[in-house]
C-alpha atoms as a PDB file:
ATOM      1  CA  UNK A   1      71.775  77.723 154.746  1.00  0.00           C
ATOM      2  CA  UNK A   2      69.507  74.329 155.492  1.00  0.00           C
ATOM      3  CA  UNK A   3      69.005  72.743 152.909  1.00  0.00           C
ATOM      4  CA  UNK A   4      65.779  70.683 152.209  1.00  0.00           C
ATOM      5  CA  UNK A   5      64.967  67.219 150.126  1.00  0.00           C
ATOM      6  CA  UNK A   6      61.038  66.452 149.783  1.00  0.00           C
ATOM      7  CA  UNK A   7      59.885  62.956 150.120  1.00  0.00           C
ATOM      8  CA  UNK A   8      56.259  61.587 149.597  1.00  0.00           C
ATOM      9  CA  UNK A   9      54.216  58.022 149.158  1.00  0.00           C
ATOM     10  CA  UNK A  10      52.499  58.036 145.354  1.00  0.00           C
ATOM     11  CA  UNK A  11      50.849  55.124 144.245  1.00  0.00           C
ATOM     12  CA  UNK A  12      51.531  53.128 147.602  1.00  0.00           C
ATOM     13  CA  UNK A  13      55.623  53.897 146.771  1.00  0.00           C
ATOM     14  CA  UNK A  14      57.762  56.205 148.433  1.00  0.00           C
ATOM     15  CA  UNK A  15      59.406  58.562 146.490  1.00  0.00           C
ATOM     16  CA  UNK A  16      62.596  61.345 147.581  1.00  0.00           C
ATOM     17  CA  UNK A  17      63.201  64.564 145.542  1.00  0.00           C
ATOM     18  CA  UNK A  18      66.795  64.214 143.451  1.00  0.00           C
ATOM     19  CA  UNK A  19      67.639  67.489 144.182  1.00  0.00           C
ATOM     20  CA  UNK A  20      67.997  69.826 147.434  1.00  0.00           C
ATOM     21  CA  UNK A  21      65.567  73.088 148.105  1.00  0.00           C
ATOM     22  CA  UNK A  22      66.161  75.862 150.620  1.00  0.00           C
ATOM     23  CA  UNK A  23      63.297  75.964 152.979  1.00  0.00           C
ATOM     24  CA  UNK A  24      60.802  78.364 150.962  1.00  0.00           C
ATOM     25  CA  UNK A  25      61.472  76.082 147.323  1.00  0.00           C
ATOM     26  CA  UNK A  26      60.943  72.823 149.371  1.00  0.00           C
ATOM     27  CA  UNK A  27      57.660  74.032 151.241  1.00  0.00           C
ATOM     28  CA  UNK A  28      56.399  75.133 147.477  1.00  0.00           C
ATOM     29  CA  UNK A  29      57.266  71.788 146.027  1.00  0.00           C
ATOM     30  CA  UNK A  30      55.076  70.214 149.357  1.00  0.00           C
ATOM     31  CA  UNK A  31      52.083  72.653 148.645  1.00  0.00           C
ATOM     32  CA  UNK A  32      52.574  71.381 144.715  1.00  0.00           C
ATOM     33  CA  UNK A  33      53.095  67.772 145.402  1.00  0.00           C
ATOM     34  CA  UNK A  34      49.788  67.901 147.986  1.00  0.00           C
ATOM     35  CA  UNK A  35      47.446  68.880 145.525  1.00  0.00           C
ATOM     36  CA  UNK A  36      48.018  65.879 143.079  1.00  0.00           C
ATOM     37  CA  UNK A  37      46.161  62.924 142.782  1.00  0.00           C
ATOM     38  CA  UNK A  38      47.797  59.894 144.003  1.00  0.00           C
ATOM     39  CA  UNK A  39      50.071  61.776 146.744  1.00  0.00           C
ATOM     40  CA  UNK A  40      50.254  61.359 150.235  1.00  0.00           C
ATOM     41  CA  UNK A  41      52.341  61.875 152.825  1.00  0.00           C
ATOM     42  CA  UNK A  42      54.531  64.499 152.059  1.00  0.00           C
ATOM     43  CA  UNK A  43      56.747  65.851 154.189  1.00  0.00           C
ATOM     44  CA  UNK A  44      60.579  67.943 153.860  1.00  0.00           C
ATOM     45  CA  UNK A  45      63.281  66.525 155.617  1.00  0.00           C
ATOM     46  CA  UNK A  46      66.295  68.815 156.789  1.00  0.00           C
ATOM     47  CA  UNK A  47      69.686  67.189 155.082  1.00  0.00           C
ATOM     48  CA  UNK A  48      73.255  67.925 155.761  1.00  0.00           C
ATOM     49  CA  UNK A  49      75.134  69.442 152.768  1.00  0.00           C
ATOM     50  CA  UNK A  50      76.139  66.901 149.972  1.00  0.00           C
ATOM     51  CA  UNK A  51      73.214  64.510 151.440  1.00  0.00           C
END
Protein backbone atom coordinates (compact mmCIF):
# COMPACT_ATOMS: atom_id res chain seq x y z
CA UNK A 1 0.00 0.00 0.00
CA UNK A 2 1.31 3.82 -0.94
CA UNK A 3 1.06 5.70 1.48
CA UNK A 4 0.28 9.51 1.21
CA UNK A 5 1.35 12.83 3.41
CA UNK A 6 -0.59 16.16 2.30
CA UNK A 7 1.28 19.35 2.19
CA UNK A 8 -0.14 22.92 1.47
CA UNK A 9 0.94 26.90 1.72
CA UNK A 10 -1.64 28.72 4.45
CA UNK A 11 -1.05 32.08 5.34
CA UNK A 12 2.10 32.44 2.97
CA UNK A 13 3.66 29.18 5.20
CA UNK A 14 4.01 25.81 4.12
CA UNK A 15 2.56 23.34 6.08
CA UNK A 16 2.98 18.99 5.85
CA UNK A 17 0.27 16.67 7.32
CA UNK A 18 1.80 14.74 10.69
CA UNK A 19 0.33 11.75 9.76
CA UNK A 20 0.25 9.34 6.54
CA UNK A 21 -3.18 8.66 4.36
CA UNK A 22 -3.73 5.90 1.82
CA UNK A 23 -4.54 7.44 -1.46
CA UNK A 24 -8.51 7.85 -1.09
CA UNK A 25 -8.01 9.56 2.88
CA UNK A 26 -5.23 11.86 1.44
CA UNK A 27 -7.26 13.01 -1.78
CA UNK A 28 -10.31 13.75 0.90
CA UNK A 29 -8.07 15.71 3.17
CA UNK A 30 -6.92 17.78 -0.40
CA UNK A 31 -10.68 18.30 -1.41
CA UNK A 32 -11.11 19.48 2.56
CA UNK A 33 -8.02 21.52 2.82
CA UNK A 34 -9.02 23.32 -0.84
CA UNK A 35 -12.09 24.68 0.26
CA UNK A 36 -10.67 26.77 3.25
CA UNK A 37 -9.84 30.17 3.33
CA UNK A 38 -6.27 30.93 3.45
CA UNK A 39 -5.11 27.58 1.54
CA UNK A 40 -3.29 27.17 -1.45
CA UNK A 41 -1.35 24.93 -3.04
CA UNK A 42 -2.18 21.70 -1.97
CA UNK A 43 -0.93 18.86 -3.25
CA UNK A 44 -0.24 14.78 -1.83
CA UNK A 45 3.07 13.59 -2.06
CA UNK A 46 3.75 9.69 -2.35
CA UNK A 47 6.20 8.74 0.84
CA UNK A 48 8.08 5.62 1.51
CA UNK A 49 6.93 3.74 4.66
CA UNK A 50 8.15 5.27 8.05
CA UNK A 51 8.67 8.73 6.02
Amino acid sequence: MKSFRVRWTEDGQERESAVTYDATCAEERVNELEAREGVSNVRSVAVKPGE
